[in-house]
Protein backbone atom coordinates (compact mmCIF):
# COMPACT_ATOMS: atom_id res chain seq x y z
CA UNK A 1 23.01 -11.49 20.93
CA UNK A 2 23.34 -9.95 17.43
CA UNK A 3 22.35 -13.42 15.52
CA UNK A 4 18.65 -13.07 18.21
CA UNK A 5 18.39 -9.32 17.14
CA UNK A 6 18.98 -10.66 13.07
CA UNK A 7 16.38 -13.19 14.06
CA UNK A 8 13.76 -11.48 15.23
CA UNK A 9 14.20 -8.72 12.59
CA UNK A 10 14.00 -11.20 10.17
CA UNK A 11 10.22 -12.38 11.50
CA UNK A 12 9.40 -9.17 12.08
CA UNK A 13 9.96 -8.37 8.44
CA UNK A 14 8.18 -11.48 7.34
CA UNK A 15 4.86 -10.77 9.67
CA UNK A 16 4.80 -7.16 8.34
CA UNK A 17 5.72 -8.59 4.09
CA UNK A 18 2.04 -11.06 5.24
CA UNK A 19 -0.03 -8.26 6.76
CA UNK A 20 1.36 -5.64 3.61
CA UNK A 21 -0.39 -8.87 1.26
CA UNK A 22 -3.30 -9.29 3.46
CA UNK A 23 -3.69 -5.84 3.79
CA UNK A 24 -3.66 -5.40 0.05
CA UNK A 25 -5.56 -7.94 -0.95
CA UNK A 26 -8.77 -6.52 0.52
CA UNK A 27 -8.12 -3.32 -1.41
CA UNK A 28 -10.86 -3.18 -4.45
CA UNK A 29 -9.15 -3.58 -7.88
CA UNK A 30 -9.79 0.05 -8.59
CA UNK A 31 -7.96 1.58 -5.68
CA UNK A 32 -4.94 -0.72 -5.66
CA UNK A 33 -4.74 0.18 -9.64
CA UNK A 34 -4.45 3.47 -8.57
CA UNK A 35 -2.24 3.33 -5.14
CA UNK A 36 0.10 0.85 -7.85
CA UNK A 37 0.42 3.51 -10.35
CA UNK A 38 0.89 6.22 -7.72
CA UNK A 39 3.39 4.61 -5.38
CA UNK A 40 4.71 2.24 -7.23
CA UNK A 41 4.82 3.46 -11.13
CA UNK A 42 5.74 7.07 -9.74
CA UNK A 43 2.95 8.38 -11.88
CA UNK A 44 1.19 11.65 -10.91
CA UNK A 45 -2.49 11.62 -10.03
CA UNK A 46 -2.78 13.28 -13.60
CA UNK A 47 -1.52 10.68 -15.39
CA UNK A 48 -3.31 8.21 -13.24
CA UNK A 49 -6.90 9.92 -14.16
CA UNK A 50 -5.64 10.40 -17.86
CA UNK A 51 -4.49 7.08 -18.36
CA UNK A 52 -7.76 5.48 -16.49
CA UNK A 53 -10.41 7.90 -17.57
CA UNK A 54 -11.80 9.19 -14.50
CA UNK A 55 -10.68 12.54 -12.26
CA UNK A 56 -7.97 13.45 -10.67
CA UNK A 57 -10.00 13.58 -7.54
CA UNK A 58 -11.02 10.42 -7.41
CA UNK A 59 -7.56 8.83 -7.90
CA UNK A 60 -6.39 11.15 -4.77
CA UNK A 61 -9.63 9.60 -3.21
CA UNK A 62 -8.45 5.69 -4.31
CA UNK A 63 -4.55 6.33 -2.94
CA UNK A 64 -6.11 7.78 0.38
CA UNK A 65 -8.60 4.78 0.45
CA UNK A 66 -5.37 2.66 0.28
CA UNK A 67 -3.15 3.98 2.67
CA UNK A 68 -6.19 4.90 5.05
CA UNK A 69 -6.75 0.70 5.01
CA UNK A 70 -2.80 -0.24 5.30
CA UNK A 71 -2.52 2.04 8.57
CA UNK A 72 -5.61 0.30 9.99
CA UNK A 73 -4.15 -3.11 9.18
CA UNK A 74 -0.16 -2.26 9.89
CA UNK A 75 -0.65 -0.22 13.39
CA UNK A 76 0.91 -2.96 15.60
CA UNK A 77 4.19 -1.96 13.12
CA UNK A 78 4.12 1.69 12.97
């Protein structure tokens, strides 16, 4: 029984890794530079808008844009 739960785990974890990609994919260039920087980088929405020329509210507005789309396209996980 613990080698089925491992299993399915596993393909669970693959199905969510393809709809993450998916997911990410349809994200404009300009709000996945930002979510990349943000969530990945650990950069602060200051450095963000310093480093890319535009405000800080607009980066906060690219990051939500991001993880507005990823909840849309990940519900079935959450």
């Amino acid at each position: 029984s613990a080698l089925m739960d491992e299993s399915s785990d596993a393909v669970i974890q693959f199905q969510l890794e393809e709809h993450i990609s998916k997911a990410f994919k349809e994200l404009p260039d300009k709000i996945s530079d930002s979510f990349i920087l943000s969530r990945v980088n650990g950069l602060s929405y200051q450095e963000i808008a310093d480093k890319k020329g535009i405000s800080v509210k607009v980066v906060e507005y690219h990051v939500a844009q991001a993880l507005k789309l990823f909840r849309e396209k990940l519900k079935e996980f959450l």
